[in-house]
Protein backbone atom coordinates (compact mmCIF):
# COMPACT_ATOMS: atom_id res chain seq x y z
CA UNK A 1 7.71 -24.93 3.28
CA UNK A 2 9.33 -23.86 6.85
CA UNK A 3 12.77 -23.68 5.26
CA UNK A 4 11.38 -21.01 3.84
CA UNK A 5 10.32 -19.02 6.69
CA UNK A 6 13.86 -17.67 7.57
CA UNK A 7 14.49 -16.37 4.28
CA UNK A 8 11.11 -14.65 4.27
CA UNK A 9 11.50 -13.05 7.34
CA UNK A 10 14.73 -11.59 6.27
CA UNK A 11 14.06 -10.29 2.80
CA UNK A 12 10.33 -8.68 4.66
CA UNK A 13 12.32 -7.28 7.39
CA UNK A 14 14.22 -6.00 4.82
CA UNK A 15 12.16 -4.03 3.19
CA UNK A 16 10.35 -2.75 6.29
CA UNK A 17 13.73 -1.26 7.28
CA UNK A 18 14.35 0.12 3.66
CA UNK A 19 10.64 1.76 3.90
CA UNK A 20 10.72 3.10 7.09
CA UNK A 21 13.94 4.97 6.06
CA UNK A 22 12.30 6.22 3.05
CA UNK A 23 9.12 7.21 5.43
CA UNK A 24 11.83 9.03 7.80
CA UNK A 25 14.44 10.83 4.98
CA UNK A 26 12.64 11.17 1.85
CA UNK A 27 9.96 14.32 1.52
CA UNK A 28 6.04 14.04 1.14
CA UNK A 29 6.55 15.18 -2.96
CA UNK A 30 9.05 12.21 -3.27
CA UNK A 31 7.14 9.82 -1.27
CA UNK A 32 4.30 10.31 -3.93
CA UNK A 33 6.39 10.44 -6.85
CA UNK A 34 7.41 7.06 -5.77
CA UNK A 35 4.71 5.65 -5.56
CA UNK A 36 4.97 5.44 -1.82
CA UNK A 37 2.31 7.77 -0.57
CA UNK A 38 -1.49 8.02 -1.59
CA UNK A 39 -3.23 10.88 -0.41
CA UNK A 40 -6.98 12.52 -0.97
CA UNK A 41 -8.85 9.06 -1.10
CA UNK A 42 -11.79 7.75 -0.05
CA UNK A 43 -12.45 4.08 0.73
CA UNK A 44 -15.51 1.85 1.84
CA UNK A 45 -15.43 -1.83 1.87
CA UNK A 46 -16.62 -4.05 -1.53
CA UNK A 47 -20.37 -5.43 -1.31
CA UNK A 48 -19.50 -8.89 -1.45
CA UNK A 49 -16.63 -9.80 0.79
CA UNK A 50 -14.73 -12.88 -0.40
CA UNK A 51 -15.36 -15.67 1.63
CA UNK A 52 -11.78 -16.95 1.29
CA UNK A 53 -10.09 -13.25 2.96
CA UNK A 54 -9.87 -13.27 6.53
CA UNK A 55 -10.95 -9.63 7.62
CA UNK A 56 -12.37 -6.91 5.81
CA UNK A 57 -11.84 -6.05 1.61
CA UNK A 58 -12.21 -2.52 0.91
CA UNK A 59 -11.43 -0.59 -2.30
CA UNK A 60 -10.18 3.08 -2.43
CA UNK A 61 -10.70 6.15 -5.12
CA UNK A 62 -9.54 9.54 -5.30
CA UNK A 63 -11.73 11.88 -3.91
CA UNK A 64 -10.90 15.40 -5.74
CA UNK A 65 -13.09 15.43 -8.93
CA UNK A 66 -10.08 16.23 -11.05
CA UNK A 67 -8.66 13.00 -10.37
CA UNK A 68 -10.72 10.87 -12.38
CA UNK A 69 -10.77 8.48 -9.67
CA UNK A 70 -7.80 6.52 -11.31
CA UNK A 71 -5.00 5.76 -8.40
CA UNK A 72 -2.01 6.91 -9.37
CA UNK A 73 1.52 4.47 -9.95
CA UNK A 74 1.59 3.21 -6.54
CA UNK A 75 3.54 0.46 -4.23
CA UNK A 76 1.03 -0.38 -2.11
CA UNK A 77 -0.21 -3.97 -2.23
């Protein structure tokens, strides 16, 4: 599993590098279009928190009524 690691590293880095570029270049319309940007949400974290998540599990909606509350294509994982 650790010869892994290197190659893991790499392709994240990567794709932070790729992103951030995006995040610097690229306008707030094109960022959404995306599927880069979210924006006018609310979130709050789930009743039951999974006991095998380190940390906190919260789940996000839109918060303009003529949303309905369905996120829209995003990247966000």
């Amino acid at each position: 599993m650790d010869s892994f690691k290197p190659l893991l590293l790499a392709e994240y880095e990567e794709e932070e590098k790729i992103l951030l570029q995006r995040l610097e270049h690229w306008s707030r319309d094109r960022l959404e279009k995306e599927g880069y940007m979210l924006h006018q949400l609310g979130a709050k974290p789930i009743e039951k928190q999974p006991k095998n998540v380190e940390g906190v599990v919260w789940t996000f909606n839109k918060i303009a009524k003529e949303d309905n509350q369905k996120l829209p294509l995003n990247k966000i994982e």
